[in-house]
Protein backbone atom coordinates (compact mmCIF):
# COMPACT_ATOMS: atom_id res chain seq x y z
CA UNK A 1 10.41 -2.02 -11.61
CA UNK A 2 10.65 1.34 -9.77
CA UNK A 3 13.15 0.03 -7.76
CA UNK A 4 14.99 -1.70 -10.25
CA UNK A 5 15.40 1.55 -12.31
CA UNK A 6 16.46 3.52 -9.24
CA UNK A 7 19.51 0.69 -8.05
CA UNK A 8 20.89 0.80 -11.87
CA UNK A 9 20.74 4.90 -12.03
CA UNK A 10 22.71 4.45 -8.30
CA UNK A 11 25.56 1.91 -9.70
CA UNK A 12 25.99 4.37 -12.48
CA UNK A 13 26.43 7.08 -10.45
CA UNK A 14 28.78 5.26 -8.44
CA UNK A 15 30.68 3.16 -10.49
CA UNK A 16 30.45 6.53 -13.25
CA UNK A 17 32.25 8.59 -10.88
CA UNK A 18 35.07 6.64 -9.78
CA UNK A 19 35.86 5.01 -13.39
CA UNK A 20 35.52 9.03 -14.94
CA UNK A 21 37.56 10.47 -12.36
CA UNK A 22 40.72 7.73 -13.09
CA UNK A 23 40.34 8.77 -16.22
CA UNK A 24 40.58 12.57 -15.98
CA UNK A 25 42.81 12.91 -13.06
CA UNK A 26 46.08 12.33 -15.64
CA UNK A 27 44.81 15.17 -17.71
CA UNK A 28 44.88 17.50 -14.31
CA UNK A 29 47.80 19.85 -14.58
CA UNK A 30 50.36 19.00 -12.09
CA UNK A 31 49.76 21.17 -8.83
CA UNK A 32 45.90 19.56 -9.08
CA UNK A 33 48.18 16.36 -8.49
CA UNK A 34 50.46 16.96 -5.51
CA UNK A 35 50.69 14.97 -2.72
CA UNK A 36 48.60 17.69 -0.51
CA UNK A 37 45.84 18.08 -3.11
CA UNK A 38 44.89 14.54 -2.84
CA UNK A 39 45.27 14.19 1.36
CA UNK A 40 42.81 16.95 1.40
CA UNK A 41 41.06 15.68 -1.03
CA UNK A 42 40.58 12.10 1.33
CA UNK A 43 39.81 14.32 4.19
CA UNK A 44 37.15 15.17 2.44
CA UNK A 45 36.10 11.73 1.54
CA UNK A 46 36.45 10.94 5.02
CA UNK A 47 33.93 12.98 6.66
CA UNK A 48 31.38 11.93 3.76
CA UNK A 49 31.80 8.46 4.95
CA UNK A 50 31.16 9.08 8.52
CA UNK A 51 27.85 10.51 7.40
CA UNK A 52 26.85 8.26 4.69
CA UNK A 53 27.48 5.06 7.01
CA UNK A 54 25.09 7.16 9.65
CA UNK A 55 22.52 7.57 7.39
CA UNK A 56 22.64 4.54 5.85
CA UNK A 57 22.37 3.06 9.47
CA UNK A 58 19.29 5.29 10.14
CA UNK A 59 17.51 4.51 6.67
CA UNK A 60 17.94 0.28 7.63
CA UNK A 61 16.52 0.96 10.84
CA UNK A 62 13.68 3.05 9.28
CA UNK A 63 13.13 0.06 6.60
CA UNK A 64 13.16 -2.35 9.21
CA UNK A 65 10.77 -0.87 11.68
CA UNK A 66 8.42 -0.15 8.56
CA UNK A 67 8.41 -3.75 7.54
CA UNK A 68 7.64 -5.04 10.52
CA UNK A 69 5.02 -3.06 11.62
CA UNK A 70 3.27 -3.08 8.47
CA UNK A 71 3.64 -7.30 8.71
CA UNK A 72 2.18 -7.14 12.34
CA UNK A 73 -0.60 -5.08 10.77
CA UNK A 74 -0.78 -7.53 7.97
CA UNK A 75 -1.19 -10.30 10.27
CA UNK A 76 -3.88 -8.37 12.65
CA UNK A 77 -5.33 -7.67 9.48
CA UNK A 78 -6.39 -11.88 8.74
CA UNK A 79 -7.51 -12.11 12.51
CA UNK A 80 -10.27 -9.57 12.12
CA UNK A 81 -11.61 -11.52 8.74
CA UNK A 82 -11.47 -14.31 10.47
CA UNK A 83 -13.48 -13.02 13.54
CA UNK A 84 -15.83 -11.60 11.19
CA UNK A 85 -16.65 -14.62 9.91
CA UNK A 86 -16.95 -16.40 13.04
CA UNK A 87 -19.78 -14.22 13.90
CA UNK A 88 -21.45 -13.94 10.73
CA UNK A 89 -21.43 -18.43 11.15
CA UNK A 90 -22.73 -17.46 14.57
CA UNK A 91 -25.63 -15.23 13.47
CA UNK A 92 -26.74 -18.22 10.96
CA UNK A 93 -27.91 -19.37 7.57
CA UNK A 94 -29.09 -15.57 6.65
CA UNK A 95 -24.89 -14.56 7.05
CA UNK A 96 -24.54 -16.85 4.07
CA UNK A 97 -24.07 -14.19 1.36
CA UNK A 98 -22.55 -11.75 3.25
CA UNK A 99 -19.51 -15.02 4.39
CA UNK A 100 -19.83 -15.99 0.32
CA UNK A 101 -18.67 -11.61 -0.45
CA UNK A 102 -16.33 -12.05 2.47
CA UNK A 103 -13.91 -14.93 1.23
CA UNK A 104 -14.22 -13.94 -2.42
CA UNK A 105 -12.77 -10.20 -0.98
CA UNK A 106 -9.94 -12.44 0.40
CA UNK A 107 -9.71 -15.05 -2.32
CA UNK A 108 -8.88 -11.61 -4.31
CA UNK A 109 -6.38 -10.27 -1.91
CA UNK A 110 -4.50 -13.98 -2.12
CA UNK A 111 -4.73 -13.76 -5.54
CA UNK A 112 -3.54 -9.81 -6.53
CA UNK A 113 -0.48 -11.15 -4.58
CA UNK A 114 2.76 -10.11 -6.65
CA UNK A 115 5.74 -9.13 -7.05
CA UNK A 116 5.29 -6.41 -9.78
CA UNK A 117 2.88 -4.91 -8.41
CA UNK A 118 2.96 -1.34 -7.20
CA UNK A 119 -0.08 -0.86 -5.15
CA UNK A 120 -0.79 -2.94 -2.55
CA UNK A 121 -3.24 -5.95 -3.13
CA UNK A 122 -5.63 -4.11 -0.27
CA UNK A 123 -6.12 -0.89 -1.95
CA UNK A 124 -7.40 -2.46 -5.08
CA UNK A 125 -10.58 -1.01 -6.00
CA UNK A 126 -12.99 -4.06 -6.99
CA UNK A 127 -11.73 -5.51 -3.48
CA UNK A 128 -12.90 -2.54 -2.34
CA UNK A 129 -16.30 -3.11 -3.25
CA UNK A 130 -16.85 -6.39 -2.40
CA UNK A 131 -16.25 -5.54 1.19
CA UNK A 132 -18.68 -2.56 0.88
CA UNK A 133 -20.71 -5.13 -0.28
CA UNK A 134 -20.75 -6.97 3.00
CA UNK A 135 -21.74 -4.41 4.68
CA UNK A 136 -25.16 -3.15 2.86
CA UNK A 137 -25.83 -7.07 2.84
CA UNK A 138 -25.09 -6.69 7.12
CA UNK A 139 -28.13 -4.06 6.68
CA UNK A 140 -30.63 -5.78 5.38
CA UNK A 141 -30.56 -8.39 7.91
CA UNK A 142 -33.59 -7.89 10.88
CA UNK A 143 -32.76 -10.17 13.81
CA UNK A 144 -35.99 -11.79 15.11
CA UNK A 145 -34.60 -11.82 18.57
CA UNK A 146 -31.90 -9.99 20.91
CA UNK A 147 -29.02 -12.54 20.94
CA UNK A 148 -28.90 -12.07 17.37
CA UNK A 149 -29.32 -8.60 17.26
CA UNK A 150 -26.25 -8.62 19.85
CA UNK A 151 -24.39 -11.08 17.25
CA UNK A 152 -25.31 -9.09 14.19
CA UNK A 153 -23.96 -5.62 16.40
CA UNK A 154 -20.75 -7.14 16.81
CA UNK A 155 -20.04 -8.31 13.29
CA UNK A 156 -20.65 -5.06 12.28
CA UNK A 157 -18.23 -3.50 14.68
CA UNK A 158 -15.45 -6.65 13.24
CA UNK A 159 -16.73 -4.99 9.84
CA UNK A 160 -15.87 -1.85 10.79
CA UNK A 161 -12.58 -2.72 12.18
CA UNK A 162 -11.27 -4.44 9.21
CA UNK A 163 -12.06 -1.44 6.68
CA UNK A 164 -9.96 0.74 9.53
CA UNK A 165 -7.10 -1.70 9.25
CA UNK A 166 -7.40 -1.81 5.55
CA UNK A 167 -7.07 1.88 5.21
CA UNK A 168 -3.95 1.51 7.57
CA UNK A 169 -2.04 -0.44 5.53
CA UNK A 170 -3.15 1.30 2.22
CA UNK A 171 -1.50 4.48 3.81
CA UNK A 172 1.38 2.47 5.17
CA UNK A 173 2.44 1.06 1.33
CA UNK A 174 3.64 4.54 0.27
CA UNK A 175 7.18 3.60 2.16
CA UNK A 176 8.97 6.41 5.16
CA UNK A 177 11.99 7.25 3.64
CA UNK A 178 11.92 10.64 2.21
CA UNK A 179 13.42 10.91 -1.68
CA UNK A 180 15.61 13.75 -0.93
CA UNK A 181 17.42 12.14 1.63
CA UNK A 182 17.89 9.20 -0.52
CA UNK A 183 19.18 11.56 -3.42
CA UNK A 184 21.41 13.11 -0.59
CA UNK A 185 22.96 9.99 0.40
CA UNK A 186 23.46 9.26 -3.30
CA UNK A 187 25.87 12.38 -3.76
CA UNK A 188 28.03 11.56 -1.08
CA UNK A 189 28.58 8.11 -1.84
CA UNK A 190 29.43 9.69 -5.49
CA UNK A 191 31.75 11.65 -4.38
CA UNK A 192 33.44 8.89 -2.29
CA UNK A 193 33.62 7.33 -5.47
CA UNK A 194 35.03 9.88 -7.16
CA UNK A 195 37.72 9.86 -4.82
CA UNK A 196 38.75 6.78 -5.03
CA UNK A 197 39.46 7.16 -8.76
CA UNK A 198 41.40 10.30 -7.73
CA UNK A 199 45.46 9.28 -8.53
CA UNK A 200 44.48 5.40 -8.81
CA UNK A 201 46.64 3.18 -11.39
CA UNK A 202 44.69 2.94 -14.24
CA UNK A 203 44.45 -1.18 -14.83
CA UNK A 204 41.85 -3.93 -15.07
CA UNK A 205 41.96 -4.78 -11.26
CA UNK A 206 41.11 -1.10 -10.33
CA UNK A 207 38.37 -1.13 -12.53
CA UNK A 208 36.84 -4.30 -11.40
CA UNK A 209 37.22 -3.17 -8.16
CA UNK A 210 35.03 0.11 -9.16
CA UNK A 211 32.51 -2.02 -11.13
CA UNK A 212 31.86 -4.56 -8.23
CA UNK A 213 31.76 -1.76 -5.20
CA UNK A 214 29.60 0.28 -7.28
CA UNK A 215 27.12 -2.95 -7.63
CA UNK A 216 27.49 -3.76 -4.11
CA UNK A 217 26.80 -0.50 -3.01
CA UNK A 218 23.77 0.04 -5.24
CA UNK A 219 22.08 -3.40 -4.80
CA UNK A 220 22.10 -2.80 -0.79
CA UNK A 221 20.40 0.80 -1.54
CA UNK A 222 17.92 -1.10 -3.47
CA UNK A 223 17.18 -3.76 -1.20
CA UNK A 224 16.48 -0.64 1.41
CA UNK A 225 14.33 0.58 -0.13
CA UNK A 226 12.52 -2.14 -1.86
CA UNK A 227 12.15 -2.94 2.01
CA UNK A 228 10.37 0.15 3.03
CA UNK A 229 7.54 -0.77 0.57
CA UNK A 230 6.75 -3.98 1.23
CA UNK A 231 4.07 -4.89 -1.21
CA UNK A 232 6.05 -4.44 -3.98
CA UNK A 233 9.48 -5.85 -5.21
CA UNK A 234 11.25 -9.03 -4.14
CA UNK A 235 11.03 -8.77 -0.41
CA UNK A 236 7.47 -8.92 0.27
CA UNK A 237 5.04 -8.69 3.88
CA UNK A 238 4.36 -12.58 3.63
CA UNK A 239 0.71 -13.61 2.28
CA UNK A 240 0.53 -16.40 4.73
CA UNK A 241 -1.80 -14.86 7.12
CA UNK A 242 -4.16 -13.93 4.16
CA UNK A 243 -3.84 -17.76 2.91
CA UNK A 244 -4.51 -19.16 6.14
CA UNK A 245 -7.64 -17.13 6.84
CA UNK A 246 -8.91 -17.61 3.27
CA UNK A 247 -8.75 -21.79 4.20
CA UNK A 248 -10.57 -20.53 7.81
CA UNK A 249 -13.27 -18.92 6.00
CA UNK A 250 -13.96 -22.33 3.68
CA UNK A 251 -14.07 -24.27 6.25
């Protein structure tokens, strides 16, 4: 919703601008409307472009480098459950309760999965404590002999591995693109828009034109930064490595 509420303020900035500065720039007295005024007034829009499109191209990258990694991560993420089990089944019949904590932690990760949410399905609390919960039940075990003891080492070092990787991706969710410079990029594509309204014919095509642009523009802000958190919003990090090592764990 966050999102949402940030694309709509952005068309109305843009589309605002160019539709209220048609509509004031008859009222101008004349020497605001010579020829010169408005080539300087392009020049200016000009070098705003050049450094919105550069930004813009910097904040995709940043988006795209963020979703990635954080879907790598997500992926890495299943493997380590899924090792962890494997040696919990390898330890034997006293793992039972421990695997039984382990796949109802995941069967509540697959199942937080949405898109409205703001946090990420990892750093939910409850979740949290179920997979505390696997590790005081890790304590209590006593191996009666040294390949078990080896066995029961190791799934608590897996143990401790996943709760690293889950705190990586709860500190990941927040997104790397820094407000201000989103704000910053939003006042120069304003005043691009504003210019564009400067001395423009004042009909229905024109102010399509604005309306659309303005959408256009907006919506591609939004889906940048609805990419740089990816647990929230309509482009998501995939659940299908969660799903698939949910089904490992029951088998």
């Amino acid at each position: 919703m966050g999102e949402i509420l940030i694309g709509t303020a952005i068309f109305a900035c843009l589309a605002g601008a160019a539709l209220v500065s048609m509509v004031i720039c008859p009222r101008l007295p004349e020497h605001h409307r010579q020829d010169d005024t408005g080539a300087v007034v392009r020049l200016a829009a000009n070098l705003f472009v050049v450094m919105s499109s550069l930004v813009l191209g910097l904040m995709i990258n940043s988006a795209k480098n963020t979703f990635e990694t954080i879907d790598h991560n997500v992926h890495n993420f299943a493997t380590q459950l899924i090792l962890l089990d494997r040696s919990l089944r390898q330890y034997g019949p006293e793992t039972e309760g421990a695997r039984a904590t382990l796949t109802a932690y995941l069967q509540r990760l697959v199942d937080a999965t949405s898109l409205t949410q703001r946090t990420p399905a990892v750093a939910n609390r409850l979740s949290e404590l179920l997979l505390n919960k696997v590790g005081d039940e890790l304590a209590e075990l006593t191996p009666p002999e040294a390949k078990r003891a080896a066995t029961l080492q190791s799934a608590t070092q897996q143990l401790q591995r996943v709760i690293e990787q889950r705190w990586v991706l709860v500190g990941q969710s927040e997104g790397t693109i820094p407000v201000p410079l989103i704000a910053l990029l939003v006042a120069w594509l304003t005043l691009i828009f504003a210019s564009f309204g400067f001395r423009a014919p004042r009909n229905a095509t024109i102010v399509g034109t604005f309306i659309v642009s303005g959408a256009l523009a907006a919506a591609a802000l939004y889906l940048i930064i609805d990419m740089d958190t990816p647990f929230s919003g309509p482009i998501q990090v995939s659940p299908a490595p969660l799903q698939r090592a949910l089904a490992e764990l029951r088998q």
